[in-house]
Protein backbone atom coordinates (compact mmCIF):
# COMPACT_ATOMS: atom_id res chain seq x y z
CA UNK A 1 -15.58 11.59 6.64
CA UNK A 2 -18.67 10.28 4.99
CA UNK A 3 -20.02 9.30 1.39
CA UNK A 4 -21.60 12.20 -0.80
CA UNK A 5 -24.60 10.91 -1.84
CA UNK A 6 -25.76 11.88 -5.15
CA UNK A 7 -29.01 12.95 -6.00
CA UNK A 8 -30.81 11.48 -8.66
CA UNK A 9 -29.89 12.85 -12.21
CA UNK A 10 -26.96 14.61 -10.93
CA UNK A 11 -23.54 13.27 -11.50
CA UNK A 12 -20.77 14.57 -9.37
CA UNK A 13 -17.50 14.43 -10.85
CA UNK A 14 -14.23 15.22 -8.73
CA UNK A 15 -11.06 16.30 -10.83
CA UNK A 16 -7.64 16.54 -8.97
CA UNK A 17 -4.77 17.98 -10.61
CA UNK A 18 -1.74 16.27 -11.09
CA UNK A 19 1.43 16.46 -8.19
CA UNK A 20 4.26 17.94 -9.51
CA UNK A 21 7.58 15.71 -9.10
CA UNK A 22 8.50 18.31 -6.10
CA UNK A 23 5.09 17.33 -4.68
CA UNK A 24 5.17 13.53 -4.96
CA UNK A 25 8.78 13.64 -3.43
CA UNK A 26 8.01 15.61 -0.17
CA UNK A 27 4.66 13.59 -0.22
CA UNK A 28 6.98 9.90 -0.20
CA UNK A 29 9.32 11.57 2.35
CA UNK A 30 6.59 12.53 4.67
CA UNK A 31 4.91 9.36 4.15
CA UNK A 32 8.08 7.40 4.66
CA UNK A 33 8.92 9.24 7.88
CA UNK A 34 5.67 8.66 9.30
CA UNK A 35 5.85 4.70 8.78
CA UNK A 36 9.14 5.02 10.51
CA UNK A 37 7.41 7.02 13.53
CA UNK A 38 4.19 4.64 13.77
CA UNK A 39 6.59 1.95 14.08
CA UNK A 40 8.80 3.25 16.57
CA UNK A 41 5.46 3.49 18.78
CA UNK A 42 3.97 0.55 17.87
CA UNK A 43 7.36 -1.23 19.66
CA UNK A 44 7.57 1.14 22.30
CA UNK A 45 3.36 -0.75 23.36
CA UNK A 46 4.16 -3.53 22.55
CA UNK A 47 7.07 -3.69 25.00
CA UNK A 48 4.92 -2.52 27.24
CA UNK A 49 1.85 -4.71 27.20
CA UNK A 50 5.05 -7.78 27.16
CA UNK A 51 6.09 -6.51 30.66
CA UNK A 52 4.66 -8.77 33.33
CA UNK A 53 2.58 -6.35 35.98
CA UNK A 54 2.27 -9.43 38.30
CA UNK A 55 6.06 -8.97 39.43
CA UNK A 56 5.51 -5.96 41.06
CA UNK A 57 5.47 -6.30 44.49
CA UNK A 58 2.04 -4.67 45.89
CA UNK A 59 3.02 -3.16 49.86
């Protein structure tokens, strides 16, 4: 996603509106949850690129 750039004169303002306290909580779960998954992969590679490909014997 790029940069909006604005044209000379014109402001462009972007409003959001407030989360609700429902909102932020699912928001922090799902964030949460997703740290837990990326790090769950990033040990599953980094097992992998560990593992020694040299040992395997080549017929």
């Amino acid at each position: 996603m790029g940069f909006i750039k604005e044209p000379e004169g014109i402001d462009l303002i972007i409003e959001s509106k407030p989360l609700t306290d429902k909102q932020e909580k699912e928001l922090s779960e799902y964030i949460s949850k997703r740290k837990i998954e990326i790090r769950k992969q990033l040990k599953k590679t980094r097992s992998h690129k560990t593992h020694n490909h040299r040992d395997v014997a080549i017929p």
